[in-house]
Protein backbone atom coordinates (compact mmCIF):
# COMPACT_ATOMS: atom_id res chain seq x y z
CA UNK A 1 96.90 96.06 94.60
CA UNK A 2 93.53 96.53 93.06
CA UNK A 3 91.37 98.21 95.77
CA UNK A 4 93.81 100.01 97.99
CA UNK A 5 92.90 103.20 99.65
CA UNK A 6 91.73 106.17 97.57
CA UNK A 7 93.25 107.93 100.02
CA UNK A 8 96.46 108.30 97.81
CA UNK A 9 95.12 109.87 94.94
CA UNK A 10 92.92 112.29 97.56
CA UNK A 11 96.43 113.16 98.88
CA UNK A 12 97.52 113.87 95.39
CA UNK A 13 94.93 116.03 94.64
CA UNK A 14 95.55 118.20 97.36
CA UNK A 15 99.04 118.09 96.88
CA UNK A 16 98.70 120.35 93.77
CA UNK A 17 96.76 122.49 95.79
CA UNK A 18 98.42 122.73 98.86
CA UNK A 19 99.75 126.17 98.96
CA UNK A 20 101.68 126.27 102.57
CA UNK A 21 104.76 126.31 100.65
CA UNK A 22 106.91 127.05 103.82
CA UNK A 23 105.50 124.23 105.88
CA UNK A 24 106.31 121.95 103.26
CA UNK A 25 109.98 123.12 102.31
CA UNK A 26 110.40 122.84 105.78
CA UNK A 27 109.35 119.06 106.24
CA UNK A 28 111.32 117.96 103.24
CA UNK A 29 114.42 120.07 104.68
CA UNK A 30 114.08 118.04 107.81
CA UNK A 31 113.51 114.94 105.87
CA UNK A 32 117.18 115.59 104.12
CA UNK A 33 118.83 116.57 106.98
CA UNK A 34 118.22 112.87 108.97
CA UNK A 35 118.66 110.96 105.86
CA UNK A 36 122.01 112.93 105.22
CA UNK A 37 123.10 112.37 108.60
CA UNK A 38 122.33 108.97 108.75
CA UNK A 39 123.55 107.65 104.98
CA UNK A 40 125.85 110.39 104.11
CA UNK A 41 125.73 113.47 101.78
CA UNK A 42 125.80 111.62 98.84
CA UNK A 43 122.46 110.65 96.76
CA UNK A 44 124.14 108.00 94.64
CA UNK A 45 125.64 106.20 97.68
CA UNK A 46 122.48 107.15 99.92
CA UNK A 47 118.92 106.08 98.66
CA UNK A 48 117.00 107.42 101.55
CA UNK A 49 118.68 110.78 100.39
CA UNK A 50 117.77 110.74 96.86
CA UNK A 51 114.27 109.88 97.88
CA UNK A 52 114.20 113.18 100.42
CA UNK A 53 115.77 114.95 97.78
CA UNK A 54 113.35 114.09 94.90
CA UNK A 55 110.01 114.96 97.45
CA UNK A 56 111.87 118.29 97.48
CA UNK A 57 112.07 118.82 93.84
CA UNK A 58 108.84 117.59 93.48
CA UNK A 59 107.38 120.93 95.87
CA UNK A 60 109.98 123.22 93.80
CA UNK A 61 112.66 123.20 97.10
CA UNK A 62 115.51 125.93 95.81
CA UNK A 63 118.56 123.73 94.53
CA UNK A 64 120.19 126.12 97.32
CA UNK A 65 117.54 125.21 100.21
CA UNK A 66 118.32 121.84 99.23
CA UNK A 67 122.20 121.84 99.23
CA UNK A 68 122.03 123.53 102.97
CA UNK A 69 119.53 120.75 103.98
CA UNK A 70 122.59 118.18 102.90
CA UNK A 71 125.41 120.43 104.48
CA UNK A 72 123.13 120.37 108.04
CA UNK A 73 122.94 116.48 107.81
CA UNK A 74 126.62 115.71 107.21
CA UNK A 75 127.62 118.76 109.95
CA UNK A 76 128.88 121.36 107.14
CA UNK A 77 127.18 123.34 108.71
CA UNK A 78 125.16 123.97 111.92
CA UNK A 79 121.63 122.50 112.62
CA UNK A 80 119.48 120.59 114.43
CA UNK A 81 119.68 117.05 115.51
CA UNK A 82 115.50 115.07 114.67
CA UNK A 83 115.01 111.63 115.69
CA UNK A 84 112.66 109.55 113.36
CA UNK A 85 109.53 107.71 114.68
CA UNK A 86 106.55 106.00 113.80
CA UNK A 87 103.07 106.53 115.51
CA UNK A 88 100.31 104.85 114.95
CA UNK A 89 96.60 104.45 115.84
CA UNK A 90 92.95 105.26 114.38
CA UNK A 91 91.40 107.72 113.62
CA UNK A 92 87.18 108.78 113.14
CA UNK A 93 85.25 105.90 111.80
CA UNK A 94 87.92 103.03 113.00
CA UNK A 95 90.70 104.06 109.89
CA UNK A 96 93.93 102.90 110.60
CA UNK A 97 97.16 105.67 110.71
CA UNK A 98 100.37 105.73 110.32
CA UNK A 99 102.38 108.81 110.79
CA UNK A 100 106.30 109.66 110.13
CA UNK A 101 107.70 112.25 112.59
CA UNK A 102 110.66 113.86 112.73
CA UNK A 103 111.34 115.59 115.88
CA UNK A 104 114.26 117.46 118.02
CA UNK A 105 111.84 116.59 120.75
CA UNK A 106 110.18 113.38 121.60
CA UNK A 107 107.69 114.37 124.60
CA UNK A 108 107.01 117.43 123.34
CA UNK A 109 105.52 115.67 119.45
CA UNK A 110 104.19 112.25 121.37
CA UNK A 111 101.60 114.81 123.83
CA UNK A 112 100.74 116.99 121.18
CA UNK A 113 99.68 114.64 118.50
CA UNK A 114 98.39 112.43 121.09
CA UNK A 115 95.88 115.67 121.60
CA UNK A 116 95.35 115.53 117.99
CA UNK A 117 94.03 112.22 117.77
CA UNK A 118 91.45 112.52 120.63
CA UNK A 119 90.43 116.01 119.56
CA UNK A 120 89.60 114.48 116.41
CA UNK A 121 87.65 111.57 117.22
CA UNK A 122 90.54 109.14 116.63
CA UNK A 123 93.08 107.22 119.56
CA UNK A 124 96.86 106.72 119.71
CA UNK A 125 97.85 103.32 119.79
CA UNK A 126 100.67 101.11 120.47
CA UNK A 127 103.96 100.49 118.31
CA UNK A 128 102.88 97.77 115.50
CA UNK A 129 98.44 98.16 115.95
CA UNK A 130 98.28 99.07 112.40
CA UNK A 131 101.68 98.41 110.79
CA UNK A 132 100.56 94.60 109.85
CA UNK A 133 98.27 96.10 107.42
CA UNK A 134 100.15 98.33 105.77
CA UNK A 135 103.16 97.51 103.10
CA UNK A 136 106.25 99.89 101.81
CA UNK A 137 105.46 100.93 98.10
CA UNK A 138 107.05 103.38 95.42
CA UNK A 139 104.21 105.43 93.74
CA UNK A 140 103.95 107.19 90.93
CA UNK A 141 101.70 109.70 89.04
CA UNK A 142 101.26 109.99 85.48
CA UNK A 143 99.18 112.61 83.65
CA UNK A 144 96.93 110.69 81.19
CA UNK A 145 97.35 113.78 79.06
CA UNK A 146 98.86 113.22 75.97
CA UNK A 147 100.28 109.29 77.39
CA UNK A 148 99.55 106.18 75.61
CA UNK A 149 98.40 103.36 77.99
CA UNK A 150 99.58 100.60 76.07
CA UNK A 151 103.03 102.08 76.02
CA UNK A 152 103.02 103.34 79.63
CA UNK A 153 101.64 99.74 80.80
CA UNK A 154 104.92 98.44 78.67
CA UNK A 155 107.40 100.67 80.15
CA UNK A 156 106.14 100.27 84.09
CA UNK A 157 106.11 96.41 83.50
CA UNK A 158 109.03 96.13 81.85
CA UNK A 159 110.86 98.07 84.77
CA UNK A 160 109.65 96.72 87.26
CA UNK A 161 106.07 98.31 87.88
CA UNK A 162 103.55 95.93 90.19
CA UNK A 163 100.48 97.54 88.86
CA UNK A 164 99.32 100.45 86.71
CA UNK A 165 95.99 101.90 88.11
CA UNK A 166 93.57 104.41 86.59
CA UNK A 167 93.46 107.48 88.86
CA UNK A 168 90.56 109.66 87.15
CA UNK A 169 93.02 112.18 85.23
CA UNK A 170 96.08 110.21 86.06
CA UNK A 171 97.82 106.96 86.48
CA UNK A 172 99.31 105.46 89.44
CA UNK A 173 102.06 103.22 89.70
CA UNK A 174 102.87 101.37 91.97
CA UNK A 175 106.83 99.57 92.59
CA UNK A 176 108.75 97.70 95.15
CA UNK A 177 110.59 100.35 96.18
CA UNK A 178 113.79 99.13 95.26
CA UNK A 179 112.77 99.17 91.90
CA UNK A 180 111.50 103.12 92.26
CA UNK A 181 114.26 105.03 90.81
CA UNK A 182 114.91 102.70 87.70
CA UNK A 183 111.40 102.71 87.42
CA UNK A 184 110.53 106.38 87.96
CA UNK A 185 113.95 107.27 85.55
CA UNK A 186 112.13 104.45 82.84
CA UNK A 187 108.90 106.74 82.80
CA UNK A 188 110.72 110.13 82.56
CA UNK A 189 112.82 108.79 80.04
CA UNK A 190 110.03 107.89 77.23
CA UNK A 191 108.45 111.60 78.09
CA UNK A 192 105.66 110.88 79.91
CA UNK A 193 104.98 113.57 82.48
CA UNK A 194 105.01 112.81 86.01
CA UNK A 195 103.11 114.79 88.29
CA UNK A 196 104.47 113.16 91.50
CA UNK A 197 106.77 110.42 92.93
CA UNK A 198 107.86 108.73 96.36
CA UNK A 199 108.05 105.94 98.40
CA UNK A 200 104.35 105.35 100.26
CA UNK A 201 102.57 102.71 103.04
CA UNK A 202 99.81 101.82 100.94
CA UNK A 203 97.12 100.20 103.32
CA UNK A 204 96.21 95.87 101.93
CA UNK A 205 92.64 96.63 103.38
CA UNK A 206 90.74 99.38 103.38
CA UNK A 207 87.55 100.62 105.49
CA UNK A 208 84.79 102.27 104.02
CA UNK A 209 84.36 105.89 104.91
CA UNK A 210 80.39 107.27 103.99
CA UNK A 211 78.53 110.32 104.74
CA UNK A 212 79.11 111.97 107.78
CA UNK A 213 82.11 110.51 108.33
CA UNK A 214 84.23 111.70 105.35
CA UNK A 215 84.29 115.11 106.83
CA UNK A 216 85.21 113.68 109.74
CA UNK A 217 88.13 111.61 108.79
CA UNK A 218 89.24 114.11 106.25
CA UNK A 219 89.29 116.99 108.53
CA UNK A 220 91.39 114.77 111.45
CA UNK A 221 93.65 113.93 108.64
CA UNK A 222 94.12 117.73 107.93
CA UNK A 223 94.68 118.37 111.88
CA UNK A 224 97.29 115.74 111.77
CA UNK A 225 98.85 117.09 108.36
CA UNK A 226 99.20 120.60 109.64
CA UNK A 227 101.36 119.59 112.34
CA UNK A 228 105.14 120.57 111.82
CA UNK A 229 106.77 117.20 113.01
CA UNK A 230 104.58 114.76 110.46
CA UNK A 231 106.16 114.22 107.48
CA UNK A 232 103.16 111.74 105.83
CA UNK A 233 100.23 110.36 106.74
CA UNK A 234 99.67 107.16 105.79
CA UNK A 235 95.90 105.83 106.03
CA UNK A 236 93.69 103.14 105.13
CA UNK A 237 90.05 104.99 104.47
CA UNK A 238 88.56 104.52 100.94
CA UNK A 239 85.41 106.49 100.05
CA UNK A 240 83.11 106.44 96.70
CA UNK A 241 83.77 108.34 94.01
CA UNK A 242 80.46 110.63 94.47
CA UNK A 243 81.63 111.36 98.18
CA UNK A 244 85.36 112.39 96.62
CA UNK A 245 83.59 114.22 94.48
CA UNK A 246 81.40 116.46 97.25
CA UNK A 247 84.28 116.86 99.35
CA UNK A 248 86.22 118.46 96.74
CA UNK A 249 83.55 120.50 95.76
CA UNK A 250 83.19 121.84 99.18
CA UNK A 251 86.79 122.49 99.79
């Protein structure tokens, strides 16, 4: 996996910054609600629950919010029906995208975000134009802040960890995700502090994003983020590390 977008660890940066607390508590309540409805109100029995459920704990979602979210998706009580897609497409600077909605209205999401993607530079494409380069992964962040490589490397390997990365201040592994919860619980279990979790596309080639174009690609990704019915972006850009570094200086 050496190689694969930087993208993910830009995403986890921002994720610790990201203070549109509301926005978010709102995906992951929609994100619950489908996979509750579709699996049943059970995490044990469920695994697309558990994962919607641990995204939630991993924003600090209200044990509550989260218990409503379940009773919505199993018809305790009353909500709204989504229906899960897929789009797909590029963006500035030919990067690949992959976007998870969920939305209680098809038309409406498809022409807005199609808007999004040519006021940005970018074009909505066709059901599977990107998907071939993309493959399902669990992911995981680990502080490198008071964790010992050698035993972390043991641990992920040993539970069935694909690769252990260095992420500047953190490491990222990476998991099939069937392996993600044993592998996440592993981690946790040994103290080692995670700073985030879930199940990712991680992009198997990458195109190189310079100069102008960062700004370009990163503020299309932003449009596309800020939109109520996309749950994640998924997306195939890596940049250097003195470009990461600018852009977070600037933001």
């Amino acid at each position: 996996m050496a190689g694969h977008s930087k993208w993910a660890n830009i995403k986890h940066r921002k994720g610790r910054q990201d203070a549109k607390r509301s926005k978010i508590w709102s995906k992951c309540s929609k994100a619950i609600m489908v996979a509750a409805k579709n699996g049943g109100g059970n995490p044990e029995m469920n695994l697309a629950l558990r994962y919607a459920i641990d995204d939630a704990k991993a924003e600090n979602m209200p044990k509550d919010t989260i218990a409503n979210a379940i009773k919505k998706g199993t018809g305790e009580l009353e909500g709204v029906s989504f229906e899960s897609i897929v789009y797909e497409g590029y963006g500035p600077a030919g990067v690949a995208i992959m976007l998870d909605i969920l939305t209680d209205n098809r038309n409406r999401t498809a022409g807005e975000v199609r808007k999004i993607f040519e006021r940005g530079g970018g074009n909505l494409g066709a059901t599977g134009c990107v998907a071939y380069n993309f493959e399902q992964k669990g992911q995981i962040f680990i502080s490198k802040e008071n964790t010992d490589e050698e035993k972390l490397m043991d641990t992920a390997l040993e539970s069935g960890a694909d690769d252990v990365a260095d992420a500047d201040d953190s490491w990222e592994v990476l998991c099939e995700p069937s392996a993600f919860m044993d592998l996440r619980g592993a981690i946790e279990s040994v103290g080692f502090v995670i700073e985030s979790a879930s199940v990712n596309m991680i992009a198997q080639n990458t195109v190189e994003v310079t100069g102008s174009d960062v700004v370009k690609v990163m503020n299309f990704i932003e449009l596309v983020e800020d939109h109520d019915d996309v749950q994640k972006v998924h997306a195939n850009f890596d940049i250097s590390d003195e470009d990461m570094a600018a852009l977070e200086n600037e933001s």
